[in-house]
PDB file of N, CA and C in Angstrom:
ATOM      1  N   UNK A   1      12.127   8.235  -9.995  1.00  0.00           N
ATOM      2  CA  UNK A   1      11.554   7.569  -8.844  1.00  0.00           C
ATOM      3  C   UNK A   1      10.039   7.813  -8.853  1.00  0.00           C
ATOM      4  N   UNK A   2       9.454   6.341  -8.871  1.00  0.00           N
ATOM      5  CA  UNK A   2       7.843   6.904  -8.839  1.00  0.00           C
ATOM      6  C   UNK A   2       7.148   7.812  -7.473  1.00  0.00           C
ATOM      7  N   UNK A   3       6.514   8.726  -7.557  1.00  0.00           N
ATOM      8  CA  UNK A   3       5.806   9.174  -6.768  1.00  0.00           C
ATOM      9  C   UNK A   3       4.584   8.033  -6.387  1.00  0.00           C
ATOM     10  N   UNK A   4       4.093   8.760  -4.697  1.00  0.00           N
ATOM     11  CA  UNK A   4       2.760   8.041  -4.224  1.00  0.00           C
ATOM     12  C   UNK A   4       2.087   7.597  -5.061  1.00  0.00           C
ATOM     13  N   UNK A   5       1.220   9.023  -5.414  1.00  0.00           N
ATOM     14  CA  UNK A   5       0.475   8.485  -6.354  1.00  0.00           C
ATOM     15  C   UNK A   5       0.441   7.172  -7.221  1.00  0.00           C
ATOM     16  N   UNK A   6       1.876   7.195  -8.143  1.00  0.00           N
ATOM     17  CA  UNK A   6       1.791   6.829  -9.172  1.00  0.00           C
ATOM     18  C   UNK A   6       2.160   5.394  -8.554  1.00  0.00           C
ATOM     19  N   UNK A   7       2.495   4.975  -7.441  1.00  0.00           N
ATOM     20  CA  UNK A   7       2.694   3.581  -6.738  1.00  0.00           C
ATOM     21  C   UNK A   7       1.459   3.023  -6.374  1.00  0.00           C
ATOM     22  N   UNK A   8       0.510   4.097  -5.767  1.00  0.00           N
ATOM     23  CA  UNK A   8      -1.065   3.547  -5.522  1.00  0.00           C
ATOM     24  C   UNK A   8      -1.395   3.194  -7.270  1.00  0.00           C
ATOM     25  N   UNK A   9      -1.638   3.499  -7.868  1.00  0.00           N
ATOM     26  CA  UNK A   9      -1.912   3.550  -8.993  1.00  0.00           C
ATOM     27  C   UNK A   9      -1.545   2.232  -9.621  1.00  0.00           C
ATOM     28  N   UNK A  10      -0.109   1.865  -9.728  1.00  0.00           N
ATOM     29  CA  UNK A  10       0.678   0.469  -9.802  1.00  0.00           C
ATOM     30  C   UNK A  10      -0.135  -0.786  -8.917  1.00  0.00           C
ATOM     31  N   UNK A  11      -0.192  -0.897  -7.584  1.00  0.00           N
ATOM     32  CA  UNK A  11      -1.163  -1.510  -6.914  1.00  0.00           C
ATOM     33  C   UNK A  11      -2.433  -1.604  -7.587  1.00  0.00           C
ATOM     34  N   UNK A  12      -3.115  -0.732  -8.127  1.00  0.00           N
ATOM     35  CA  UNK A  12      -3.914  -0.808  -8.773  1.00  0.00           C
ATOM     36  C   UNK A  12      -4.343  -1.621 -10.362  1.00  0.00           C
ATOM     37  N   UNK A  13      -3.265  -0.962 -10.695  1.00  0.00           N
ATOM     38  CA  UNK A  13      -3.317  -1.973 -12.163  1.00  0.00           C
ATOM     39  C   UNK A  13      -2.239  -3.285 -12.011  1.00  0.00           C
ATOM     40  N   UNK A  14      -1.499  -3.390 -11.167  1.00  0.00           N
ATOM     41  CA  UNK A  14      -1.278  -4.774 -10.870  1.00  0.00           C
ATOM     42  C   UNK A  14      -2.527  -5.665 -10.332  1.00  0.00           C
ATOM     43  N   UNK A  15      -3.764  -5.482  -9.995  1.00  0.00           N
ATOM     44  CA  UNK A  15      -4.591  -6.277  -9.500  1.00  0.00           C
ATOM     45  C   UNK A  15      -5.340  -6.280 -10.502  1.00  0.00           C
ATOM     46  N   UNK A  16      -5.671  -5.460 -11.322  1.00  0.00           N
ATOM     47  CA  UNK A  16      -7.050  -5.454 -12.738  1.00  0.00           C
ATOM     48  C   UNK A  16      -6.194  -6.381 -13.849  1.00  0.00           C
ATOM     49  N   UNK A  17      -5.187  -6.547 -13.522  1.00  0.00           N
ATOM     50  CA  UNK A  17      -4.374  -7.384 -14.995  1.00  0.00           C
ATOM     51  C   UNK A  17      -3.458  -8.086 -14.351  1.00  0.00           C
ATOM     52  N   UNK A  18      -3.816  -9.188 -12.759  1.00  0.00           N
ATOM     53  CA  UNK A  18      -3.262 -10.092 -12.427  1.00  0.00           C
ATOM     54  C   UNK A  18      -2.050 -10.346 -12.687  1.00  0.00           C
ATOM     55  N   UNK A  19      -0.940  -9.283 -12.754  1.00  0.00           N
ATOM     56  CA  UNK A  19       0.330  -9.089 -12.804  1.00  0.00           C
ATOM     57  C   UNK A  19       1.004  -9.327 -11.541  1.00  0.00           C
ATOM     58  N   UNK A  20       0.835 -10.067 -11.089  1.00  0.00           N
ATOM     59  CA  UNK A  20       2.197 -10.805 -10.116  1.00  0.00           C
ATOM     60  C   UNK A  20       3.339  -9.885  -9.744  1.00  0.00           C
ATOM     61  N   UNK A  21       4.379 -10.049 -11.027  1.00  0.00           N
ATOM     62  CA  UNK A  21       5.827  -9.800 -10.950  1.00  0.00           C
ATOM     63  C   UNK A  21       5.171  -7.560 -10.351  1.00  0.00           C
ATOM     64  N   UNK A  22       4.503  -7.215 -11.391  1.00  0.00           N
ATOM     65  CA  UNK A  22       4.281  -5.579 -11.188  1.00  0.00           C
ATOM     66  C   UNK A  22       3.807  -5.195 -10.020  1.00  0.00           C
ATOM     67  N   UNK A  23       3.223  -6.211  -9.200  1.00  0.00           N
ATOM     68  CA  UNK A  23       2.996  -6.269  -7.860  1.00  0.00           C
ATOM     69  C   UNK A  23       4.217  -6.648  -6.882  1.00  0.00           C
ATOM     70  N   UNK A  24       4.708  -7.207  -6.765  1.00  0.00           N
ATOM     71  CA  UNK A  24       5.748  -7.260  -6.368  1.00  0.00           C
ATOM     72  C   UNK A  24       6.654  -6.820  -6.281  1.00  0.00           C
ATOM     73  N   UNK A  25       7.221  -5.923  -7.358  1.00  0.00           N
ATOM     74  CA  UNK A  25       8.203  -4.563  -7.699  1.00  0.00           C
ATOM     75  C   UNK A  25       8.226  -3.448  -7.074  1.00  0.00           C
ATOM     76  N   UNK A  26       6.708  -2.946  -6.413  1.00  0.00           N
ATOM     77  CA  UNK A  26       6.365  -2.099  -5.586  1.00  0.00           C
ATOM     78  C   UNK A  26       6.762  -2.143  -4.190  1.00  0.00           C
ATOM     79  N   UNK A  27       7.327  -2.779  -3.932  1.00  0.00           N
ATOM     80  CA  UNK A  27       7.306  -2.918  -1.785  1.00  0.00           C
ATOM     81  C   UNK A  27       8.911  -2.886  -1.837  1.00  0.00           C
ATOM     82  N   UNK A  28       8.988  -2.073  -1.049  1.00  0.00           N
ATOM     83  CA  UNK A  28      10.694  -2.269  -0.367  1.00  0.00           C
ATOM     84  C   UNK A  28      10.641  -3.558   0.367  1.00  0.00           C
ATOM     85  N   UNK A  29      12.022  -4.587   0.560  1.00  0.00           N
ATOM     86  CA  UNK A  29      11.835  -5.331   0.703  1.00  0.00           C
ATOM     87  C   UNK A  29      11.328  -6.038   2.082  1.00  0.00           C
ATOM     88  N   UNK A  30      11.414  -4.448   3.265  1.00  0.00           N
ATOM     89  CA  UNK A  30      11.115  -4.883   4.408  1.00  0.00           C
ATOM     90  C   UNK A  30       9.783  -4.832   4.533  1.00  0.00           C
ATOM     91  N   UNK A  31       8.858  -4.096   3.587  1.00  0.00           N
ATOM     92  CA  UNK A  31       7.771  -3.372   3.365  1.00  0.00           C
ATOM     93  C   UNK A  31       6.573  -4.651   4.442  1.00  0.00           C
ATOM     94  N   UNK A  32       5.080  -4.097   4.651  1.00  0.00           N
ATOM     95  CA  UNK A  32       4.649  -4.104   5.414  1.00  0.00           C
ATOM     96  C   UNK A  32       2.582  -4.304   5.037  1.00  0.00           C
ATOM     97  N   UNK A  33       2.385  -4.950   4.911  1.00  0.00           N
ATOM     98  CA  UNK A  33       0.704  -5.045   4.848  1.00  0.00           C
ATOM     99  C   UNK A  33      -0.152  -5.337   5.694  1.00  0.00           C
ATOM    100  N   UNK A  34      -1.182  -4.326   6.184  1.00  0.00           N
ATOM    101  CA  UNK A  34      -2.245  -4.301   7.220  1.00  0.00           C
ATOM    102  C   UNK A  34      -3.044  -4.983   6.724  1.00  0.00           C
ATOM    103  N   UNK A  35      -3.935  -5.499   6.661  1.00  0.00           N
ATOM    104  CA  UNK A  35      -5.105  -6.116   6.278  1.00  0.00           C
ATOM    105  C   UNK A  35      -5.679  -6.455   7.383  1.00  0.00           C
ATOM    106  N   UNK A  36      -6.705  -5.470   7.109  1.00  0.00           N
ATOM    107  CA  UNK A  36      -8.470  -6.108   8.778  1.00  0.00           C
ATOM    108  C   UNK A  36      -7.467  -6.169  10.121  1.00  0.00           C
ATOM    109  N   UNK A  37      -6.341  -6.279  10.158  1.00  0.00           N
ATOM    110  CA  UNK A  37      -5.665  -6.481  11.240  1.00  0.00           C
ATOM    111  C   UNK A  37      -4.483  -7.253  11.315  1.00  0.00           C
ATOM    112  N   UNK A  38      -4.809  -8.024  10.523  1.00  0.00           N
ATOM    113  CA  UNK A  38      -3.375  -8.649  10.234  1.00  0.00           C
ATOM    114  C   UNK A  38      -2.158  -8.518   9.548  1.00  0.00           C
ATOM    115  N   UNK A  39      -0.926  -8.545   9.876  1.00  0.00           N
ATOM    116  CA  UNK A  39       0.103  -8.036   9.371  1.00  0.00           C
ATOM    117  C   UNK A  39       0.912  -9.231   8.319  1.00  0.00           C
ATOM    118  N   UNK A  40       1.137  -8.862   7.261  1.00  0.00           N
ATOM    119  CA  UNK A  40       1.715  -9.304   6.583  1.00  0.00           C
ATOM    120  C   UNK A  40       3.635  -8.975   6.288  1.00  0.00           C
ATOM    121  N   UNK A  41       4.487  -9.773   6.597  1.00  0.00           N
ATOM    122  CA  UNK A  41       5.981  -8.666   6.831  1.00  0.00           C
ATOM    123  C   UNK A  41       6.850  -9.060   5.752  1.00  0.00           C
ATOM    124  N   UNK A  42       7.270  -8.290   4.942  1.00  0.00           N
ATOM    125  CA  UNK A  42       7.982  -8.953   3.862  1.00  0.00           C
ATOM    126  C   UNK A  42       7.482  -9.139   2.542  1.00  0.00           C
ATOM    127  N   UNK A  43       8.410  -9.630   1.690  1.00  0.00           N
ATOM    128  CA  UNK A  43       7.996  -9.547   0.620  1.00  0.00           C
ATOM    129  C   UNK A  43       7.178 -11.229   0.284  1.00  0.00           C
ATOM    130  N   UNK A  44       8.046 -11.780   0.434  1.00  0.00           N
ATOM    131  CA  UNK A  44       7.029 -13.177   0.409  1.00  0.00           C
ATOM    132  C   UNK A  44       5.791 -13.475   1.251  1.00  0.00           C
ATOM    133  N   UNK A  45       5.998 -12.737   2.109  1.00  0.00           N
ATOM    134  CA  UNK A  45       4.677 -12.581   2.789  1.00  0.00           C
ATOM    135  C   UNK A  45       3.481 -11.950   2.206  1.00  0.00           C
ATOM    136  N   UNK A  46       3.940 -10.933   1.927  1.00  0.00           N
ATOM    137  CA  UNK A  46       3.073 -10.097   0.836  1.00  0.00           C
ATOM    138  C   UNK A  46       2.171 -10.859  -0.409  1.00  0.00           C
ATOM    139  N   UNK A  47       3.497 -11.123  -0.777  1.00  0.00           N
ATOM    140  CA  UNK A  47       3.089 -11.795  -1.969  1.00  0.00           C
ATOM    141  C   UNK A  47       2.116 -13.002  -1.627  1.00  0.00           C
ATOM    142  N   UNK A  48       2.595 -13.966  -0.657  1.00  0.00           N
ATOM    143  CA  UNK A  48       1.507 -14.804  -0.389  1.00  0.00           C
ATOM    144  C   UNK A  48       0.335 -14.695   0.030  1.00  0.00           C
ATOM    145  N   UNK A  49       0.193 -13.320   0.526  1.00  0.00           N
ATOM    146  CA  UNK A  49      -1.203 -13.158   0.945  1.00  0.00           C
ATOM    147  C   UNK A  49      -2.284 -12.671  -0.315  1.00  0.00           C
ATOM    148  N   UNK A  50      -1.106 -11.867  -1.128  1.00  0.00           N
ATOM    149  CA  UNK A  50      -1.731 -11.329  -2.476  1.00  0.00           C
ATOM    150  C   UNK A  50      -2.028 -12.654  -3.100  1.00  0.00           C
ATOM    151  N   UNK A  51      -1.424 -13.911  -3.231  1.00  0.00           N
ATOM    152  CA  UNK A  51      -1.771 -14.791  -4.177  1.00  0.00           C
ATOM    153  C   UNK A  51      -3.283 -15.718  -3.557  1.00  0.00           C
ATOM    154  N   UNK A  52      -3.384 -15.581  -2.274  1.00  0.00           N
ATOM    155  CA  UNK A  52      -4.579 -15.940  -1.625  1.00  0.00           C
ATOM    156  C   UNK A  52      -5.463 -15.187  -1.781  1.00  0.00           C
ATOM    157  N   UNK A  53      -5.647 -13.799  -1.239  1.00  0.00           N
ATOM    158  CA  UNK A  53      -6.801 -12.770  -1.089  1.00  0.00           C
ATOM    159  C   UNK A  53      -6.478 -11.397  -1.998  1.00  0.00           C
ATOM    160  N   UNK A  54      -5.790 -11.367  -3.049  1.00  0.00           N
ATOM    161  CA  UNK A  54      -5.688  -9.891  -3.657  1.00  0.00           C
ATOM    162  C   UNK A  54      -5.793 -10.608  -4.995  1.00  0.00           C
ATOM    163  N   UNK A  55      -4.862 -10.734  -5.575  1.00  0.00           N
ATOM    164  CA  UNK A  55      -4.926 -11.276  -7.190  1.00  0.00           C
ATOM    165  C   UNK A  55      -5.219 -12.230  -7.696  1.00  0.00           C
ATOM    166  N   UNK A  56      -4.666 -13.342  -6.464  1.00  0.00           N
ATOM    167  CA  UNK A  56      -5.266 -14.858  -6.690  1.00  0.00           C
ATOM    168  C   UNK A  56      -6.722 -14.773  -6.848  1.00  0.00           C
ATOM    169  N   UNK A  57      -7.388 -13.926  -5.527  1.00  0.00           N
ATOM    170  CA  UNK A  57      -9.125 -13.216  -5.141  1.00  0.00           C
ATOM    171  C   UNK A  57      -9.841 -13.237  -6.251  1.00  0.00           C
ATOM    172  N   UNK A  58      -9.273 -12.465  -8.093  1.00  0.00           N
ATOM    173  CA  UNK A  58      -9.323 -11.536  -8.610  1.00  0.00           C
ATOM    174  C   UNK A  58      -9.709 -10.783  -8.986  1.00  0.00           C
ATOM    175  N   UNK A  59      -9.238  -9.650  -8.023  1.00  0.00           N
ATOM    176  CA  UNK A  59      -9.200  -8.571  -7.320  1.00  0.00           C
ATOM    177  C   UNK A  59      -9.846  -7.882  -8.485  1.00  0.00           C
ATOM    178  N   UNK A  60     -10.638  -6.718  -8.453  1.00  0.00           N
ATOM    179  CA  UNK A  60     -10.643  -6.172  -9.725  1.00  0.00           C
ATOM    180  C   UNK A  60     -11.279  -4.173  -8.871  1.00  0.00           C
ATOM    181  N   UNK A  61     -10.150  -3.499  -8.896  1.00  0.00           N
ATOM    182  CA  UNK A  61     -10.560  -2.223  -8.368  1.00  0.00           C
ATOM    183  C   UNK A  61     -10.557  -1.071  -8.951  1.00  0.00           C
ATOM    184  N   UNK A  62     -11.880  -0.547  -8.532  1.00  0.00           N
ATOM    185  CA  UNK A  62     -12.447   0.852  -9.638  1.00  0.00           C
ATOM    186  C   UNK A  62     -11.914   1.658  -8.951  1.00  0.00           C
ATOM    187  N   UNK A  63     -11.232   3.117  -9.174  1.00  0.00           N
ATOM    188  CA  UNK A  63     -10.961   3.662  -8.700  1.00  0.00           C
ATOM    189  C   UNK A  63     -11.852   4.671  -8.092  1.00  0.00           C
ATOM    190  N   UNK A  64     -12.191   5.281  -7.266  1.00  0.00           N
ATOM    191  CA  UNK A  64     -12.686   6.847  -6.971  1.00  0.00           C
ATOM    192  C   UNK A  64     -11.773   7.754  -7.031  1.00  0.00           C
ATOM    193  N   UNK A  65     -11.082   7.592  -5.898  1.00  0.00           N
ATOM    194  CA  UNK A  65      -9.862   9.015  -6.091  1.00  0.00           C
ATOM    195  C   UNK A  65      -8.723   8.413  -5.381  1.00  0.00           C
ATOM    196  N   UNK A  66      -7.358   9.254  -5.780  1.00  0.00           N
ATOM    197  CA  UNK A  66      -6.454   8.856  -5.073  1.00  0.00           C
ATOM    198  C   UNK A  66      -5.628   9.936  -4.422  1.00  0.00           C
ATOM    199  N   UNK A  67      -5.736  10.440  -3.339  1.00  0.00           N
ATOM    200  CA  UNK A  67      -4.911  11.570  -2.585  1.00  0.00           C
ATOM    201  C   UNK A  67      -3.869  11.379  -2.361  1.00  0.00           C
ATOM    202  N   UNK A  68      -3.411  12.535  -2.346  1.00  0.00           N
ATOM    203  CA  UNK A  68      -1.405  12.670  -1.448  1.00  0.00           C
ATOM    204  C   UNK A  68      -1.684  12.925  -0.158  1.00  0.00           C
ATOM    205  N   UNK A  69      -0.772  12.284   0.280  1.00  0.00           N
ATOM    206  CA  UNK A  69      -0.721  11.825   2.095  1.00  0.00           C
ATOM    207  C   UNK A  69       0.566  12.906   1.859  1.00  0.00           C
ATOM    208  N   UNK A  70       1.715  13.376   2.968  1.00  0.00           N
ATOM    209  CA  UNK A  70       2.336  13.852   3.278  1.00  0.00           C
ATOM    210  C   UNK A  70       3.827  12.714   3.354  1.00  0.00           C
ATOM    211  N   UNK A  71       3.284  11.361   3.575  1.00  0.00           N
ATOM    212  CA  UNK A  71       4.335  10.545   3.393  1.00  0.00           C
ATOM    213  C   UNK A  71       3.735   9.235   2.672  1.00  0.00           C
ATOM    214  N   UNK A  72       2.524   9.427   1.978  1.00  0.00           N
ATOM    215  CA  UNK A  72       2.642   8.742   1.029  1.00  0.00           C
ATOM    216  C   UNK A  72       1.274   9.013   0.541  1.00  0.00           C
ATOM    217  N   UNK A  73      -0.417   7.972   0.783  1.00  0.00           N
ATOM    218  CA  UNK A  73      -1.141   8.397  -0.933  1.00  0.00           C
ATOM    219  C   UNK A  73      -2.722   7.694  -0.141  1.00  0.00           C
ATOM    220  N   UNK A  74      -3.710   7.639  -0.164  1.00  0.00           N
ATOM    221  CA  UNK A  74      -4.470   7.383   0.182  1.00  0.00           C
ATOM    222  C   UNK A  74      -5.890   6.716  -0.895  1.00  0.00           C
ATOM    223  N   UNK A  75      -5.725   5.500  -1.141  1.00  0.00           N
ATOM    224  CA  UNK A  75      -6.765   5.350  -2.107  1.00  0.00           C
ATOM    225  C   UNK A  75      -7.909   4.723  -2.036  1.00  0.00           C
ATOM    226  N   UNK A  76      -9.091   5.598  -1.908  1.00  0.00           N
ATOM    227  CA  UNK A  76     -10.796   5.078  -2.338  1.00  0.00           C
ATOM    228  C   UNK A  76     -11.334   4.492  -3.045  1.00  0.00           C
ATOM    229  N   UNK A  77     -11.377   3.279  -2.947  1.00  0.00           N
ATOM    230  CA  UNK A  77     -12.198   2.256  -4.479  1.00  0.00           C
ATOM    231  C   UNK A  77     -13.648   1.862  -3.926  1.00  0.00           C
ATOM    232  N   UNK A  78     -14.137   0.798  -4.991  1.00  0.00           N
ATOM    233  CA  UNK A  78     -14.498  -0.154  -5.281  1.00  0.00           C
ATOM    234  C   UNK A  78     -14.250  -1.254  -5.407  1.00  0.00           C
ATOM    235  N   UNK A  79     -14.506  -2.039  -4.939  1.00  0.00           N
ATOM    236  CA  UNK A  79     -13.619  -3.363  -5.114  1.00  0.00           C
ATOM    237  C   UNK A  79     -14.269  -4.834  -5.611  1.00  0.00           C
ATOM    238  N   UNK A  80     -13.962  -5.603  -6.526  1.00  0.00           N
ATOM    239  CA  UNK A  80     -14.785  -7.094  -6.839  1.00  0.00           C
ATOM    240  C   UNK A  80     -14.166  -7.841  -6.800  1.00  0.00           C
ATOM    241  N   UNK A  81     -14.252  -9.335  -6.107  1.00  0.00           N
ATOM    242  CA  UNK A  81     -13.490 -10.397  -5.785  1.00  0.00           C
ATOM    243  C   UNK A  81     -14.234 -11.603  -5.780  1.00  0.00           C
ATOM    244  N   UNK A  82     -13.528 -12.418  -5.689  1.00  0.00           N
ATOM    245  CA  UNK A  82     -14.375 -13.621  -5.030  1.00  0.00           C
ATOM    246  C   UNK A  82     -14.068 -13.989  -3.534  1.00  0.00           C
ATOM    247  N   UNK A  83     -13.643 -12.579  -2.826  1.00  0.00           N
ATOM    248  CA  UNK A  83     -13.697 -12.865  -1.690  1.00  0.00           C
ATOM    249  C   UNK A  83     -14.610 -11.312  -1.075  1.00  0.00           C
ATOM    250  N   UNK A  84     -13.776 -10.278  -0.511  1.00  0.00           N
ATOM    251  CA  UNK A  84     -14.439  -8.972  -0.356  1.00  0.00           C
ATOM    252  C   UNK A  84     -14.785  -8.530  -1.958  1.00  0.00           C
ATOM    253  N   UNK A  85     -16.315  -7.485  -1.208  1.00  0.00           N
ATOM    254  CA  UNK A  85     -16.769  -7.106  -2.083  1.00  0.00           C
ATOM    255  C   UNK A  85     -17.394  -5.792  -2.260  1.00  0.00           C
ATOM    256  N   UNK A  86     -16.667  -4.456  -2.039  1.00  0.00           N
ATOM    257  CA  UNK A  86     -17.465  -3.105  -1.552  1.00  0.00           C
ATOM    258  C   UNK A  86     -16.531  -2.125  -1.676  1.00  0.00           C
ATOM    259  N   UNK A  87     -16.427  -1.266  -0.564  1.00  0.00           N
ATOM    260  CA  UNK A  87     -15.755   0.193  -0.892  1.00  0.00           C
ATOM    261  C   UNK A  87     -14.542  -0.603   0.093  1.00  0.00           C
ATOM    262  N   UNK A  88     -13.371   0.319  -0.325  1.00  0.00           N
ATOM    263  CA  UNK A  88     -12.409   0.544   0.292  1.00  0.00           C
ATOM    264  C   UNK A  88     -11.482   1.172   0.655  1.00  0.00           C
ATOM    265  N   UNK A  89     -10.607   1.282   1.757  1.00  0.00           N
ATOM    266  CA  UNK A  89      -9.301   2.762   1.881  1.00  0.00           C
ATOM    267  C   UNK A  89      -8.408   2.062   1.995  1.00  0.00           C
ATOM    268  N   UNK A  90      -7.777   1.900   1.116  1.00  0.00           N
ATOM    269  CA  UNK A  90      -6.141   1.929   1.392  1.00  0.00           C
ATOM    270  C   UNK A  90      -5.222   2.814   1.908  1.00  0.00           C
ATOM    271  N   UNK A  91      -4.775   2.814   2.459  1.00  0.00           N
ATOM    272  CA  UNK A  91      -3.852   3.668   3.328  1.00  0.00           C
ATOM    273  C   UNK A  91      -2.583   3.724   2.513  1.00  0.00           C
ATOM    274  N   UNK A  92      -1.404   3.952   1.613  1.00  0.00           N
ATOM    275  CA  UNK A  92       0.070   3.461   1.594  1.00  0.00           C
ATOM    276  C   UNK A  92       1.011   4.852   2.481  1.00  0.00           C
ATOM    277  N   UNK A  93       2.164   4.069   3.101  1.00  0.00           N
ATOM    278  CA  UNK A  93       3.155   5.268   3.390  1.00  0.00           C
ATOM    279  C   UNK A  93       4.144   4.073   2.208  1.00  0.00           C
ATOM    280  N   UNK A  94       5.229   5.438   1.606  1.00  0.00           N
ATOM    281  CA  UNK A  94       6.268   5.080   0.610  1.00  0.00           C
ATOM    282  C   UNK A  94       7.118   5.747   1.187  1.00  0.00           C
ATOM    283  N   UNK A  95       8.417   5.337   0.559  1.00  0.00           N
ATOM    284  CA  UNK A  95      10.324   5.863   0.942  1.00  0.00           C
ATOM    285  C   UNK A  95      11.078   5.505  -0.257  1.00  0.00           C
ATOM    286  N   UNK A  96      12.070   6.150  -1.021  1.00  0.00           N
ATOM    287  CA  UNK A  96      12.593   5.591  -1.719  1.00  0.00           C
ATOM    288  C   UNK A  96      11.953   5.064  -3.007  1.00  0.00           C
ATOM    289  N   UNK A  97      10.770   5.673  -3.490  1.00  0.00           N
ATOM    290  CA  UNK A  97      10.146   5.274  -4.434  1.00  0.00           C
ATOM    291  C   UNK A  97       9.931   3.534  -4.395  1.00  0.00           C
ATOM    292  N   UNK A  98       9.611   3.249  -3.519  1.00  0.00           N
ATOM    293  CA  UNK A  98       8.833   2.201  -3.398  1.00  0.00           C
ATOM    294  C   UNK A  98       7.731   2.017  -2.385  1.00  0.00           C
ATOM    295  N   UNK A  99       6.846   1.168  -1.898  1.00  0.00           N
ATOM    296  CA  UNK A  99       6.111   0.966  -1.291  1.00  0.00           C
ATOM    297  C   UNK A  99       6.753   0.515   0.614  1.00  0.00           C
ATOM    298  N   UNK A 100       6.430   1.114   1.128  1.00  0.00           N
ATOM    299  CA  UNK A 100       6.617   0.648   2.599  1.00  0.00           C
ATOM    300  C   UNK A 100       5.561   0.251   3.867  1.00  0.00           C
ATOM    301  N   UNK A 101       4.452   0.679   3.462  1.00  0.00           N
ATOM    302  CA  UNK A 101       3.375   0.404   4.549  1.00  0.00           C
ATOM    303  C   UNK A 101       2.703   0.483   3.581  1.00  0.00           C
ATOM    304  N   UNK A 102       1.132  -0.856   4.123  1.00  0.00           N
ATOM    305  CA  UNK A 102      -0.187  -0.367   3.811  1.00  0.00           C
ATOM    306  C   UNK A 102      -0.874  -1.069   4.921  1.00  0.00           C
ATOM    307  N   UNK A 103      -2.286  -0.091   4.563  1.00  0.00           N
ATOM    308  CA  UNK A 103      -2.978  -0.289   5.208  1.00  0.00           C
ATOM    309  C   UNK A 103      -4.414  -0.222   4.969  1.00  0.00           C
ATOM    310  N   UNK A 104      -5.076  -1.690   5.211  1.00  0.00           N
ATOM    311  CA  UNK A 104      -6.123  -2.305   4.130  1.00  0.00           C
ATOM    312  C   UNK A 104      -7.323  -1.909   5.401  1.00  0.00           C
TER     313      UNK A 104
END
């Protein structure tokens, strides 16, 4: 079962190599995306927002560091798009070795 980490990490190189399906593999299926405020619920949801503003974007994120949260992983980038363009925190909580919350 992947650890936090290694799920932030997945998020990660699913967006530098526009991998779709490896993005998608990550979220439980009830799973959950914050973005600026808006909630994304589900997996097709997800995904559609990723194909608009994350990978479709393309997304391309440097890492700084990535911490352990207590229930899941906290990650500091860089980020280049053709939409946002700067630092960022991702928030994830995980269960079950998959992804369950984030928070953009």
């Amino acid at each position: 079962m992947p650890t936090a980490i290694e799920l932030a990490q997945g998020w990660v190189d699913a967006a530098n190599n526009a991998d779709r399906a490896a993005f998608r593999a990550l979220f439980a299926p009830d799973a959950v995306v914050v973005d600026t405020g808006r909630e994304f619920e589900g997996i097709e949801a997800i995904v559609g927002w990723s194909d608009r503003e994350f990978i479709g974007a393309g997304m391309q994120i440097e890492v700084r560091r990535i911490e352990p949260r207590p229930d899941g992983a906290l990650l500091r980038s860089k980020v280049h798009s053709t939409g946002f363009n700067g630092r960022a925190k991702v928030e994830f909580t995980v269960r079950d070795g998959l992804i369950q919350h984030v928070r953009i």
